[in-house]
Protein backbone atom coordinates (compact mmCIF):
# COMPACT_ATOMS: atom_id res chain seq x y z
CA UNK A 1 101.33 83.72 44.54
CA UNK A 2 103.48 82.37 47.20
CA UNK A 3 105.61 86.18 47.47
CA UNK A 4 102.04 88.08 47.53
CA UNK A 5 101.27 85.72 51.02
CA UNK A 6 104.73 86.24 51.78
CA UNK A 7 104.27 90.09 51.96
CA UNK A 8 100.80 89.95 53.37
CA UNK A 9 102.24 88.17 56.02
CA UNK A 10 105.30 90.04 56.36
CA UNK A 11 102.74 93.26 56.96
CA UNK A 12 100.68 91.34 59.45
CA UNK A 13 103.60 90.69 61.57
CA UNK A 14 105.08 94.12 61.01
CA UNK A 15 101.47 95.19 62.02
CA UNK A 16 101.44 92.76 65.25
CA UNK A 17 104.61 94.32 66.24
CA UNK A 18 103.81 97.74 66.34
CA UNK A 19 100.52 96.89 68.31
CA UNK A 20 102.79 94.95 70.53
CA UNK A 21 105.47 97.92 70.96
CA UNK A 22 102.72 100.44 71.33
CA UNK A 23 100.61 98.82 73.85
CA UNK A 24 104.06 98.52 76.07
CA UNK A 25 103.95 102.48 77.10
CA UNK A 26 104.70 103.31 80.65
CA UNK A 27 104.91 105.60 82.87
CA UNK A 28 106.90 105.68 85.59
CA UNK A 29 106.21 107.53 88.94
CA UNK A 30 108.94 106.90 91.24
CA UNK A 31 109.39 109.09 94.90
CA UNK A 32 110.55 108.65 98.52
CA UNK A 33 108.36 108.14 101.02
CA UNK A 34 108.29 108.73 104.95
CA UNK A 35 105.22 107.89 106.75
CA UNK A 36 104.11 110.40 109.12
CA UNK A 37 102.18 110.30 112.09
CA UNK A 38 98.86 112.22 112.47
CA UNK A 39 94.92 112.82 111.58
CA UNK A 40 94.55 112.94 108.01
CA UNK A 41 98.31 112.31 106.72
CA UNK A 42 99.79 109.92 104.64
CA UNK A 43 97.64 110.20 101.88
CA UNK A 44 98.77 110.65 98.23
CA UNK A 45 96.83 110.37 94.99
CA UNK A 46 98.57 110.85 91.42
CA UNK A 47 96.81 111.82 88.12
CA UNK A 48 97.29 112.98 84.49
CA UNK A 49 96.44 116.27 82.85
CA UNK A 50 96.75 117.40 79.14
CA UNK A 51 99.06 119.97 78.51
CA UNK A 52 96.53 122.71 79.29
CA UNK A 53 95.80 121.37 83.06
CA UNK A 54 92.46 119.66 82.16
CA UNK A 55 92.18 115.90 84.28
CA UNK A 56 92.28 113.47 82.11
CA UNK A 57 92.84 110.27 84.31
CA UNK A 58 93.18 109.10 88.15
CA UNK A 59 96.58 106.66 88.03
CA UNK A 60 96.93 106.00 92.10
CA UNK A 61 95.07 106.88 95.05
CA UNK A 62 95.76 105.53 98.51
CA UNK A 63 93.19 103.57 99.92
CA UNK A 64 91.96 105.33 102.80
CA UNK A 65 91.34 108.29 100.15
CA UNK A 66 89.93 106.35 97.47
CA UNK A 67 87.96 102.95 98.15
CA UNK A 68 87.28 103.86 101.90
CA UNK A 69 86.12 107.91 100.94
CA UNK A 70 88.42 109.12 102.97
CA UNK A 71 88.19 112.27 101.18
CA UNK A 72 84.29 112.29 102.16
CA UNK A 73 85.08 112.29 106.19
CA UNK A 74 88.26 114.37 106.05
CA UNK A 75 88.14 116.66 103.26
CA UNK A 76 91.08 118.18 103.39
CA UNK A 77 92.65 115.10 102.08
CA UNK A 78 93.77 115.64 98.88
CA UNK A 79 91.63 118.60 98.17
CA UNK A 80 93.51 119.25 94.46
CA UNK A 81 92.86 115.31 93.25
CA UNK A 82 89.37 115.93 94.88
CA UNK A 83 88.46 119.11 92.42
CA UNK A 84 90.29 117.84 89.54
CA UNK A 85 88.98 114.14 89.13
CA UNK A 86 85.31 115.50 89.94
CA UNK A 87 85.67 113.01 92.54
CA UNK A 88 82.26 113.18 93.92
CA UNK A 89 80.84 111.82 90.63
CA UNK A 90 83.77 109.20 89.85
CA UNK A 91 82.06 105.69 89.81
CA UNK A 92 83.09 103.33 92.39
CA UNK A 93 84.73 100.87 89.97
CA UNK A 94 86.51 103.76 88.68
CA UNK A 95 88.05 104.84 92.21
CA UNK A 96 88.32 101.00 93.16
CA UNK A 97 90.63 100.35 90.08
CA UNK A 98 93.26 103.11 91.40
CA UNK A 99 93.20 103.12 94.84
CA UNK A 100 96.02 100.61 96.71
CA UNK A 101 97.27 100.60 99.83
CA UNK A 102 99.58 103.20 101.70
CA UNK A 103 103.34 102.70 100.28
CA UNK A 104 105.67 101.30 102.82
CA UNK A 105 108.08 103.92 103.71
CA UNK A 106 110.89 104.03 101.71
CA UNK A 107 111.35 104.22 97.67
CA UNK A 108 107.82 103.65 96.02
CA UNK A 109 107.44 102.94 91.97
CA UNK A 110 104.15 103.38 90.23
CA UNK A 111 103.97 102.08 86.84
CA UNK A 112 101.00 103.20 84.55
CA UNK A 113 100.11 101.47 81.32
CA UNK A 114 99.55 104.65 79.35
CA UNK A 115 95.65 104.04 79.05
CA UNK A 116 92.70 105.79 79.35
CA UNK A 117 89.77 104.85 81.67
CA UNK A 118 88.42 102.72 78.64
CA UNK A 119 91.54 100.56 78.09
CA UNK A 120 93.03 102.39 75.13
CA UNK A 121 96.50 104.04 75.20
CA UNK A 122 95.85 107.62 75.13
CA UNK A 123 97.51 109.86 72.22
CA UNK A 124 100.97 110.89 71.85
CA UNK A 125 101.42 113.87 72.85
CA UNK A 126 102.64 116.41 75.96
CA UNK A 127 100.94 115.78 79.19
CA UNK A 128 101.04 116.41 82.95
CA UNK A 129 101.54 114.10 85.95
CA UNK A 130 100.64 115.11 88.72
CA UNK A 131 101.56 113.94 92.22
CA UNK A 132 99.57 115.39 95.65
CA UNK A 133 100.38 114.45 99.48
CA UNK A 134 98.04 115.55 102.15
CA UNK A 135 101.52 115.54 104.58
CA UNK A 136 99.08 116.68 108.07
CA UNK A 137 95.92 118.05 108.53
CA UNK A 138 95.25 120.46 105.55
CA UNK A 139 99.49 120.70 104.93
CA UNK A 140 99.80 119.20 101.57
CA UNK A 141 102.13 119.74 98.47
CA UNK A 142 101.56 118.93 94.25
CA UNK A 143 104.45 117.56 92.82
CA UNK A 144 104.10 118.51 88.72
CA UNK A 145 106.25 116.78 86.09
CA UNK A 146 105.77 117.43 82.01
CA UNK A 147 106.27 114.12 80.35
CA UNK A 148 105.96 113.42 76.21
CA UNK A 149 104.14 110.17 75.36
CA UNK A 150 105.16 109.02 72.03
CA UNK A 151 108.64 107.14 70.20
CA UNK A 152 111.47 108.58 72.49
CA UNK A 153 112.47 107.87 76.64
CA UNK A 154 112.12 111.46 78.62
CA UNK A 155 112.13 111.76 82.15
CA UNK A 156 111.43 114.89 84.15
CA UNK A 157 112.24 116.21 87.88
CA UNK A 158 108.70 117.15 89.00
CA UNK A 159 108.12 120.52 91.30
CA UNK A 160 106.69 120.59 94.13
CA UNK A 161 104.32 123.43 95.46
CA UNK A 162 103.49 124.06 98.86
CA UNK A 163 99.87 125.05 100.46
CA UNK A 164 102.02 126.25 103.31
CA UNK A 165 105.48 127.05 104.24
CA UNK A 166 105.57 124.43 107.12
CA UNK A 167 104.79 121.84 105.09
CA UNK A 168 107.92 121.75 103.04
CA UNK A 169 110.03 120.94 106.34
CA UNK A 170 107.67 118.04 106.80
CA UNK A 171 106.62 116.45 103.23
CA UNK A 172 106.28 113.13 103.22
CA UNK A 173 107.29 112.14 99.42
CA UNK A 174 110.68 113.92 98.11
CA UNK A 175 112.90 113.18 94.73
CA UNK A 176 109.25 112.91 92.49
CA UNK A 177 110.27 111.51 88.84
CA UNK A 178 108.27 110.98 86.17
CA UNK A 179 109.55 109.34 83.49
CA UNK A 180 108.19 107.61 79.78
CA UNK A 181 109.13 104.25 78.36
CA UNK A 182 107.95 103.54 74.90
């Protein structure tokens, strides 16, 4: 009797722990910054795709963009995150959980939890994050990064992409990584 409630609890608490180790996913969304000066600048928004493009989630939004609808008044700013997220029918709870202030200049680090909307860790699996900067007026640039969620570490380099050739001389994030933590 006393092994069989030895084993039971040995399987709870191997149970526990892989709750525990699996609800400690991150993602890590680390860039430099320089502020710029200038109508509708400075704004930067950051969500995840599946591995076919389709929006899944809004991580970070700054919060001229997102709690003040920026985007509504000047929208130019961040036109991609805009059409992706649906934006116009995101809830304001929704946008009000992402959206934070403007970095300070310098080296920013966003940490997501690896959950969905609901509060549930999303699926292993091969995903997108994507970064966007409205740098000036309707300059902006997507940073893109593939990232696996699941048992192993993997970082990427994300790419950036342009709307114009000016606006790679005067981006205002640089050195985009994206990396996983399980």
């Amino acid at each position: 009797m006393l092994k069989k409630i030895f084993i039971i609890l040995f399987a709870l608490f191997i149970s526990a722990s892989h709750e525990y180790s699996q609800n400690n996913k991150t993602v890590q969304i680390n860039f430099d910054y320089t502020k710029r000066d200038g109508f509708s600048s400075n704004q930067i928004a950051i969500w995840l795709e599946d591995a076919n493009g389709n929006y899944i989630k809004t991580i970070y939004i700054t919060d001229f963009t997102g709690r003040k609808s920026g985007w509504k008044k000047r929208n130019q700013s961040l036109s991609n995150w805009q059409k992706k997220a649906n934006a116009i029918k995101m809830s304001q709870s929704e946008i009000d959980a992402v959206s934070k202030a403007t970095p300070k200049q310098g080296n920013v680090n966003i940490i997501w939890d690896c959950k969905d909307n609901n509060g549930k860790l999303i699926k292993d699996g091969n995903y997108r994050i994507v970064v966007e900067a409205t740098i000036y007026q309707d300059n902006n640039v997507l940073y893109t990064a593939e990232i696996n969620i699941g048992d192993k570490a993997n970082s990427q380099i994300a790419i950036p992409k342009y709307s114009k050739s000016e606006a790679k001389d005067i981006d205002i994030i640089k050195n985009v990584k994206v990396s996983f933590n399980p």
